[in-house]
PDB file of N, CA and C in Angstrom:
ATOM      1  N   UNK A   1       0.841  -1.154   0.000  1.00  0.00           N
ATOM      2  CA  UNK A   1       0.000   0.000   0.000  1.00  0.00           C
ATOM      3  C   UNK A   1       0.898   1.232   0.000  1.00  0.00           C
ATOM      4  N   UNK A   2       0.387   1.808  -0.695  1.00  0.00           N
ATOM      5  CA  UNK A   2       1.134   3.478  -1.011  1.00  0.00           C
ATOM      6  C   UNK A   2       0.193   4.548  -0.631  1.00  0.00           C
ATOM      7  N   UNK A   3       0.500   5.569   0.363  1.00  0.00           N
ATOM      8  CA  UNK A   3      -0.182   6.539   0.648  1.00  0.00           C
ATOM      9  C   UNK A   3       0.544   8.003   0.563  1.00  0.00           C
ATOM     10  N   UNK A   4      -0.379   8.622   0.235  1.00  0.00           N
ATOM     11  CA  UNK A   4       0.701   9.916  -0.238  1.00  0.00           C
ATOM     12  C   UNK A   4      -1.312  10.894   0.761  1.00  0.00           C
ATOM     13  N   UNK A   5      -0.408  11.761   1.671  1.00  0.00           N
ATOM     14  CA  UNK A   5      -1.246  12.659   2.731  1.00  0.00           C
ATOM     15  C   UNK A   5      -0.276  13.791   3.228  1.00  0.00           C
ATOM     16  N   UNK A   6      -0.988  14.412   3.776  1.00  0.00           N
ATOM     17  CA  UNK A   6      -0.505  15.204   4.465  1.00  0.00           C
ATOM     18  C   UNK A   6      -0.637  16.759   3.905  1.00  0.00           C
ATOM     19  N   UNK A   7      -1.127  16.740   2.511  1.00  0.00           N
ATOM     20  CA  UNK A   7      -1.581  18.185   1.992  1.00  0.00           C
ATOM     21  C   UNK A   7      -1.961  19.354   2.676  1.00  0.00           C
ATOM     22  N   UNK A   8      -1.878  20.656   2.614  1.00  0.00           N
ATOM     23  CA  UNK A   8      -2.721  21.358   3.528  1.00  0.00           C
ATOM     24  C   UNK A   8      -3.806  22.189   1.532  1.00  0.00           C
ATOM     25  N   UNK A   9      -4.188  22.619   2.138  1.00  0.00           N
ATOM     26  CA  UNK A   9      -6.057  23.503   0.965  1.00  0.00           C
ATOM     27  C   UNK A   9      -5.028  23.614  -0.130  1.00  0.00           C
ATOM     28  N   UNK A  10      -3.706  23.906  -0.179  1.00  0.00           N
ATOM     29  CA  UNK A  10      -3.104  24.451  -1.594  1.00  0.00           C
ATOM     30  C   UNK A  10      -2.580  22.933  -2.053  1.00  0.00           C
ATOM     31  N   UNK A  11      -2.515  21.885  -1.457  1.00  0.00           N
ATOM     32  CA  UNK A  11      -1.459  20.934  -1.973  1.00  0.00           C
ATOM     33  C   UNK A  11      -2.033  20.222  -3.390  1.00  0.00           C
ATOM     34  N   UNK A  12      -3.597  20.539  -3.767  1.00  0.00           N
ATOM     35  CA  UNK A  12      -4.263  20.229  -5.292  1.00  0.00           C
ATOM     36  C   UNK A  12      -3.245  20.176  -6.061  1.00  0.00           C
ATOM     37  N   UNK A  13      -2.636  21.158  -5.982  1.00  0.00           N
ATOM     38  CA  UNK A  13      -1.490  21.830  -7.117  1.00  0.00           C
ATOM     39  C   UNK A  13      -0.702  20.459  -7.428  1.00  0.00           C
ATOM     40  N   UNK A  14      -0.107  20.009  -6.683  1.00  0.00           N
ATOM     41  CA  UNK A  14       0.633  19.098  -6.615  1.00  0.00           C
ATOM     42  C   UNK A  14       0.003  17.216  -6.915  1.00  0.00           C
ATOM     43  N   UNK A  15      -1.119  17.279  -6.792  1.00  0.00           N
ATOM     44  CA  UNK A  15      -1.406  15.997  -7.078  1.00  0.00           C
ATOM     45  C   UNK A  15      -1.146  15.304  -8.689  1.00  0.00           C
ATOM     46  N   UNK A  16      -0.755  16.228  -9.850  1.00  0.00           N
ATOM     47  CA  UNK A  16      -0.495  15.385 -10.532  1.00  0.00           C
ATOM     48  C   UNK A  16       1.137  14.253 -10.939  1.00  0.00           C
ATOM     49  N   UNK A  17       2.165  15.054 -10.006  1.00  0.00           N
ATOM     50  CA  UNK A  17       3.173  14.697  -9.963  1.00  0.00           C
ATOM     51  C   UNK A  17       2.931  13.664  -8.401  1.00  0.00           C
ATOM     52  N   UNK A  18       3.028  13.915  -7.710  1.00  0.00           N
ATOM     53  CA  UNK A  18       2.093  13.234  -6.589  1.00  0.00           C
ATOM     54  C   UNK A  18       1.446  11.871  -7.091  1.00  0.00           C
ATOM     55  N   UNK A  19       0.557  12.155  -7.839  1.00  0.00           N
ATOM     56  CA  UNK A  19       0.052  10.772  -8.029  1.00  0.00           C
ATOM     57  C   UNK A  19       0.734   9.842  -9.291  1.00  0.00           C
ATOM     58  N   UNK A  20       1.683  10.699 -10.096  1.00  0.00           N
ATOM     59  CA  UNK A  20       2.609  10.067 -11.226  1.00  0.00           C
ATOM     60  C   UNK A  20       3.483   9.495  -9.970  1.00  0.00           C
ATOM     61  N   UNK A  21       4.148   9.721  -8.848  1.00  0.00           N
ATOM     62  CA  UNK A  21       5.336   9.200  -8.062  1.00  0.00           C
ATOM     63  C   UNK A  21       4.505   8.131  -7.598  1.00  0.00           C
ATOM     64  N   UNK A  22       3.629   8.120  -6.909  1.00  0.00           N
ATOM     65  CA  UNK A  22       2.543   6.937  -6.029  1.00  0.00           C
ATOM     66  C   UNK A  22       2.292   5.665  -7.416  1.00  0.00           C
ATOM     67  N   UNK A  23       1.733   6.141  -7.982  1.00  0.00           N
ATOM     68  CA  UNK A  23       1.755   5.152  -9.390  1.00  0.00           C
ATOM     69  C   UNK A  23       3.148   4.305  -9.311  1.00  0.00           C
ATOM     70  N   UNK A  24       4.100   5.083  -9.663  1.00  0.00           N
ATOM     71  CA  UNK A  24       5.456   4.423  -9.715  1.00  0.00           C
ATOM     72  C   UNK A  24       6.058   3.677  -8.645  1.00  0.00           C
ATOM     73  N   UNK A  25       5.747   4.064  -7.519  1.00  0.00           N
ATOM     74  CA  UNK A  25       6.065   3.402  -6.519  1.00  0.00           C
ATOM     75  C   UNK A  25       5.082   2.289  -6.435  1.00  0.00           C
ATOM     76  N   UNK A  26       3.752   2.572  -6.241  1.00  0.00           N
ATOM     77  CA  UNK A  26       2.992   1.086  -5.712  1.00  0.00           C
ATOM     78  C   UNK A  26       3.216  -0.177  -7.146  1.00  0.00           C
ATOM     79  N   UNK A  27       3.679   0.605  -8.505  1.00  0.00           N
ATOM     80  CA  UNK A  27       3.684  -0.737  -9.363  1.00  0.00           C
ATOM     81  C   UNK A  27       4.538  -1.304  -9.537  1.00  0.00           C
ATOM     82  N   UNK A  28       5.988   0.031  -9.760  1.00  0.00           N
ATOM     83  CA  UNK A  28       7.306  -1.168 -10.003  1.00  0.00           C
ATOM     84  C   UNK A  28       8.487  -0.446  -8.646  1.00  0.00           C
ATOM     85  N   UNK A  29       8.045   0.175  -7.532  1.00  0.00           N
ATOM     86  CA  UNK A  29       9.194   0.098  -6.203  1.00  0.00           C
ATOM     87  C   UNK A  29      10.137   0.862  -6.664  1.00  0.00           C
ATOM     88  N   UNK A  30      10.065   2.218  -7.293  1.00  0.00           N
ATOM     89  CA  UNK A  30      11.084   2.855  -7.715  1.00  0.00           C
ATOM     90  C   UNK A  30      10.574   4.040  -8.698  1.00  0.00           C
ATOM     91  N   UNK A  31      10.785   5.464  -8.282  1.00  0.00           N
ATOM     92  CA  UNK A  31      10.337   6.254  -9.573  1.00  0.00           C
ATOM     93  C   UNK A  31      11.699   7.050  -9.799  1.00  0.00           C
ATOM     94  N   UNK A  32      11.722   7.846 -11.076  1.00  0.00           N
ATOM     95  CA  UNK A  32      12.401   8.172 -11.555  1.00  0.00           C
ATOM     96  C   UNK A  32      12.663  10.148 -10.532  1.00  0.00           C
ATOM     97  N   UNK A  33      11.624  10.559 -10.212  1.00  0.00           N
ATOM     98  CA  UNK A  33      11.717  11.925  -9.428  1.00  0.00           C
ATOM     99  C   UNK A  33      12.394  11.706  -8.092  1.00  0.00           C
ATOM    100  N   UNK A  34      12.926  12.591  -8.072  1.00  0.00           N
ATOM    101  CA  UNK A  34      14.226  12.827  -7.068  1.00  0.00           C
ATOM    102  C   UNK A  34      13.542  12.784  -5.714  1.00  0.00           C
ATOM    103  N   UNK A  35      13.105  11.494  -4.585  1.00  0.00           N
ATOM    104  CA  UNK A  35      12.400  11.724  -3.640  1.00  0.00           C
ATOM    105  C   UNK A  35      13.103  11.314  -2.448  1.00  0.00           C
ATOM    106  N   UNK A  36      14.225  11.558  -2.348  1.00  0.00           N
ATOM    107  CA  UNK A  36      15.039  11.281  -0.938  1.00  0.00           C
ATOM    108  C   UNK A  36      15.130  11.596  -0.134  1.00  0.00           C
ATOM    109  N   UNK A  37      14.486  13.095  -0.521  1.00  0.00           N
ATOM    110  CA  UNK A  37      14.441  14.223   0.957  1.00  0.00           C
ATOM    111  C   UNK A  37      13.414  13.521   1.609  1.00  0.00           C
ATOM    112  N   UNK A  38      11.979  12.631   0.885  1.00  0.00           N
ATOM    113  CA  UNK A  38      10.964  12.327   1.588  1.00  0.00           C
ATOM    114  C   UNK A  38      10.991  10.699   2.285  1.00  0.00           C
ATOM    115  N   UNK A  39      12.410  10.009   2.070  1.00  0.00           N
ATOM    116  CA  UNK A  39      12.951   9.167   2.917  1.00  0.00           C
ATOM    117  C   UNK A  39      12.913   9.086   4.345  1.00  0.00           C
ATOM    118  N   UNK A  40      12.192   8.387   5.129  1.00  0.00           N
ATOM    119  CA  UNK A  40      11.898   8.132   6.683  1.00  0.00           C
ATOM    120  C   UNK A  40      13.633   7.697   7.075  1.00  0.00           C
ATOM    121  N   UNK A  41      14.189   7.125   6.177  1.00  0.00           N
ATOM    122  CA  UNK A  41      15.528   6.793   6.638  1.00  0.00           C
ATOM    123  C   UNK A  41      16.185   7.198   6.788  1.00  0.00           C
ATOM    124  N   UNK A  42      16.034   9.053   6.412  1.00  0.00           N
ATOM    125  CA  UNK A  42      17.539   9.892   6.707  1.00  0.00           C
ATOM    126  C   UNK A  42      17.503  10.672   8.023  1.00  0.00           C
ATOM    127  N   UNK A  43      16.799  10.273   8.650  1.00  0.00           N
ATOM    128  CA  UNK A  43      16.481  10.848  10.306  1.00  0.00           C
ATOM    129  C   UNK A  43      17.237   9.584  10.981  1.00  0.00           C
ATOM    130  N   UNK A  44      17.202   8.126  10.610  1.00  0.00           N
ATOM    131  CA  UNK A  44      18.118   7.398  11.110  1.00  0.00           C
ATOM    132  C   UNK A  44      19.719   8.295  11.812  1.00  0.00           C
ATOM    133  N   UNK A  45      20.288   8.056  12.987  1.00  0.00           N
ATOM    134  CA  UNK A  45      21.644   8.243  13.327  1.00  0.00           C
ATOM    135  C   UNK A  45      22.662   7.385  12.245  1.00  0.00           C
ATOM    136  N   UNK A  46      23.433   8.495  11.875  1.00  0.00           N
ATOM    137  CA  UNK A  46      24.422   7.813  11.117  1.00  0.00           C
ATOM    138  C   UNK A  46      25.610   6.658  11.933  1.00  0.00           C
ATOM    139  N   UNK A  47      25.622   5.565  11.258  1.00  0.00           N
ATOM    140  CA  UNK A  47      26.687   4.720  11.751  1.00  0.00           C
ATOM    141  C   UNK A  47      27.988   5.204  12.878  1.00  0.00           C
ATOM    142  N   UNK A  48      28.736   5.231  13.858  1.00  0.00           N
ATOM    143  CA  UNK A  48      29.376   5.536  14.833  1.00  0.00           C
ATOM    144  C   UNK A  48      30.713   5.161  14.280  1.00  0.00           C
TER     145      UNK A  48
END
C-alpha cells in the first residue's frame, strides 16, 4: 500500500506529480523523481 497525505487547501497543485510518483512506486518500487528528501531513513543516526 502506497499513501501519499498530508496536503494542507493548496497541496491540489501538486497531485499530478504526486500521483505520477505513487503510481510508480505502488507498481514497479522505484520512480524516476528525485524523492530522498521524503525518505523516513535519513532521520536514522548515522553509523558511529
Amino acid at each position: 500500500m502506497t499513501v501519499a497525505c498530508g496536503f494542507s487547501g493548496h497541496g491540489f497543485k501538486f497531485v499530478p506529480v504526486v500521483g505520477e510518483i505513487v503510481a510508480d512506486l505502488a507498481l514497479t518500487g522505484t520512480t524516476a523523481h528525485p524523492i530522498g528528501l521524503f525518505d523516513p531513513r535519513r532521520l536514522a543516526a548515522a553509523p558511529a
